[in-house]
Protein backbone atom coordinates (compact mmCIF):
# COMPACT_ATOMS: atom_id res chain seq x y z
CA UNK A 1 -7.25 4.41 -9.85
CA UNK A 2 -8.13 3.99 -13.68
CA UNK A 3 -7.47 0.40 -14.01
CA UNK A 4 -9.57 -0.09 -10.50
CA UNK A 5 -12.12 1.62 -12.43
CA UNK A 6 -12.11 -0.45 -15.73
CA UNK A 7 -11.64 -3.44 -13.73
CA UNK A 8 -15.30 -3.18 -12.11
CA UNK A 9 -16.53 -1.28 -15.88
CA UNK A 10 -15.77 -5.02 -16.76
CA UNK A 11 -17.83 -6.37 -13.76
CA UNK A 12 -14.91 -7.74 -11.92
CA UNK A 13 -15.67 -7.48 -8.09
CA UNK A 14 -12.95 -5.09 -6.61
CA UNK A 15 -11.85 -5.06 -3.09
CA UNK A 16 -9.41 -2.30 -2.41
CA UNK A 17 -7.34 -2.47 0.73
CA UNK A 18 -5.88 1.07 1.83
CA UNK A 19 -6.47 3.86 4.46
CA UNK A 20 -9.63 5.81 5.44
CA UNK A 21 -8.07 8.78 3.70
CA UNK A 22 -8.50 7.36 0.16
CA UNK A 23 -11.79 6.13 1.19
CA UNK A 24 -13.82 8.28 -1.11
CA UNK A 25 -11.67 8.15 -4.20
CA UNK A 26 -11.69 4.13 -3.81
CA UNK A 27 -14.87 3.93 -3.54
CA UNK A 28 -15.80 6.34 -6.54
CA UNK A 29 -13.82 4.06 -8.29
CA UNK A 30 -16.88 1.30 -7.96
CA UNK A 31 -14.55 -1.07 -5.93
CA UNK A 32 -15.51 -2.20 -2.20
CA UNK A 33 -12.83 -0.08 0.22
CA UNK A 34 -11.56 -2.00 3.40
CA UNK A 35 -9.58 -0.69 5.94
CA UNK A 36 -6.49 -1.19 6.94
CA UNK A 37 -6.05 1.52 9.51
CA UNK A 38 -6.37 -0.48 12.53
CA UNK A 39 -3.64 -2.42 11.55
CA UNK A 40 -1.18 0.58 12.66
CA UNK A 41 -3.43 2.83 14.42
CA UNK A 42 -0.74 5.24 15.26
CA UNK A 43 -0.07 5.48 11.76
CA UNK A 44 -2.23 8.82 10.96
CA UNK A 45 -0.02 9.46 7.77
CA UNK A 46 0.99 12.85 7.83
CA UNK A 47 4.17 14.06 6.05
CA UNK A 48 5.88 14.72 8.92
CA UNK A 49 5.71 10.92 9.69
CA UNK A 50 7.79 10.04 6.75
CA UNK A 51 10.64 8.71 8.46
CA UNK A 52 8.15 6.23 10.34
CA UNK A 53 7.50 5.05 6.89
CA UNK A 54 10.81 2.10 7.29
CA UNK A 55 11.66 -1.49 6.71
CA UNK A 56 10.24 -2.18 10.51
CA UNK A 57 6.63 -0.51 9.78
CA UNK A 58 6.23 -2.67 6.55
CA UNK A 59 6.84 -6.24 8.43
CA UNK A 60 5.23 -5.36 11.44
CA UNK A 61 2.13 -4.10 9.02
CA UNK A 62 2.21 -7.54 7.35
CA UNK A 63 2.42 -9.79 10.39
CA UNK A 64 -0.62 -7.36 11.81
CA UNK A 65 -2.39 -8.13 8.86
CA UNK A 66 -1.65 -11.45 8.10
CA UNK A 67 -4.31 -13.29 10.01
CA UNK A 68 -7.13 -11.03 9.91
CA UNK A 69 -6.42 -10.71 5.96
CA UNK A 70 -5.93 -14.02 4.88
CA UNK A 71 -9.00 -15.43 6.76
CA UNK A 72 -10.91 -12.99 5.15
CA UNK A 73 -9.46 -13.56 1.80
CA UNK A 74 -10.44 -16.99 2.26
CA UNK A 75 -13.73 -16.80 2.01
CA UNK A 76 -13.89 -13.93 -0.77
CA UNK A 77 -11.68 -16.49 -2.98
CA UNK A 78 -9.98 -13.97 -4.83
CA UNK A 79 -8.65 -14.81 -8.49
CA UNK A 80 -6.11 -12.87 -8.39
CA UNK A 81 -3.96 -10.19 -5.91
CA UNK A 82 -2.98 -6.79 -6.97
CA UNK A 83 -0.86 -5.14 -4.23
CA UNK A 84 2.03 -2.21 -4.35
CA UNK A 85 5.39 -3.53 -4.39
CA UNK A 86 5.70 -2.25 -0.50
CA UNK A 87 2.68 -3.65 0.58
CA UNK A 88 4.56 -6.87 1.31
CA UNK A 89 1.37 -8.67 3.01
CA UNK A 90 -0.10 -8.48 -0.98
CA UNK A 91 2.22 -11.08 -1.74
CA UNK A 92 2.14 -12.93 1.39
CA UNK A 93 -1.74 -13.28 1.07
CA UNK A 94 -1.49 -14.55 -2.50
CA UNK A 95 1.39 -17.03 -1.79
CA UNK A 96 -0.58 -18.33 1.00
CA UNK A 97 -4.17 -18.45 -1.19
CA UNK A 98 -2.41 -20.15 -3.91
CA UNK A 99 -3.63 -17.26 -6.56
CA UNK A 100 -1.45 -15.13 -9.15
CA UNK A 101 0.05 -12.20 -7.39
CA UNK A 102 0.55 -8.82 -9.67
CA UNK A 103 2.84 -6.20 -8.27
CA UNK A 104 2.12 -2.61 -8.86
CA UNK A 105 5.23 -0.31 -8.83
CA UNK A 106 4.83 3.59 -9.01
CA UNK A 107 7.50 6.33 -9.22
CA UNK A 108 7.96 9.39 -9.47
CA UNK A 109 8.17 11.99 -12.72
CA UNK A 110 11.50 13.17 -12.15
CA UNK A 111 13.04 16.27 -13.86
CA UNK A 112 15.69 18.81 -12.74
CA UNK A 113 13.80 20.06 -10.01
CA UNK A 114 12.13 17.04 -8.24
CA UNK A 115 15.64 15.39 -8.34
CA UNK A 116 17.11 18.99 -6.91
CA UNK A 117 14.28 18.10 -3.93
CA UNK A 118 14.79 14.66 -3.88
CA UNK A 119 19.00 15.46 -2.91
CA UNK A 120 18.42 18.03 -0.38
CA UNK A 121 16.33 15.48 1.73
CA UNK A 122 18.87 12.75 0.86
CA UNK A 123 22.11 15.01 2.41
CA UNK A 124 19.38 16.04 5.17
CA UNK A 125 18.50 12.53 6.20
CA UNK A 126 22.28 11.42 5.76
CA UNK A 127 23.60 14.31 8.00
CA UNK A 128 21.01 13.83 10.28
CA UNK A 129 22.14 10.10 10.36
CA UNK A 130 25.79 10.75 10.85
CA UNK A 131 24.42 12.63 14.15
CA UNK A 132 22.90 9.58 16.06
């Protein structure tokens, strides 16, 4: 959220594209929050959806989004795209819009015991896998 914040500090006009839950920190941020909720509204993004979180959610997000999005981006004329490297419809938009595309890539601080977490869900997930 810092560099969202220094962005408008240096009166750039911010439009921030996430979920009603991060609503408040967006906007605290001075940029302009927009939905995206009703793009998946079964998506309610609790933990125990993770698994929902696939391949299949993220294209079916960006084809959901695609038209309303672009349209809209349109007319705003962005100069530029900022978008996580998941949120495939970032790219898409800017490709489309003919306007430089940045991707944002976060990870994890990983140490002994996040990567002790991190294996017990992998051998969960890959035993649960070996089930179906």
């Amino acid at each position: 959220m810092e560099v969202v914040k220094e962005l408008v500090q240096r009166g750039n006009d911010v439009r921030y594209y996430s979920y009603a839950m991060m609503k408040e920190r967006i906007e605290a941020t001075g940029s302009e929050f927009i939905s995206c909720d009703q793009y998946d509204p079964q998506m309610d993004l609790k933990p125990e959806d993770a698994e929902r979180i696939s391949t299949e959610l993220l294209v079916n997000m960006t084809l959901a989004m695609d038209d309303g999005l672009i349209g809209e981006m349109e007319c705003w004329k962005p100069d530029c795209i900022v978008a996580d490297s998941m949120a495939a419809w970032g790219k898409l938009a800017a490709f489309k819009l003919s306007v430089p595309f940045m991707s944002s890539t976060t990870t994890f601080d990983f140490n002994r015991y996040s990567a002790k977490v991190i294996m017990e869900c992998y051998h969960k997930s890959t035993v649960k896998n070996a089930r179906k």
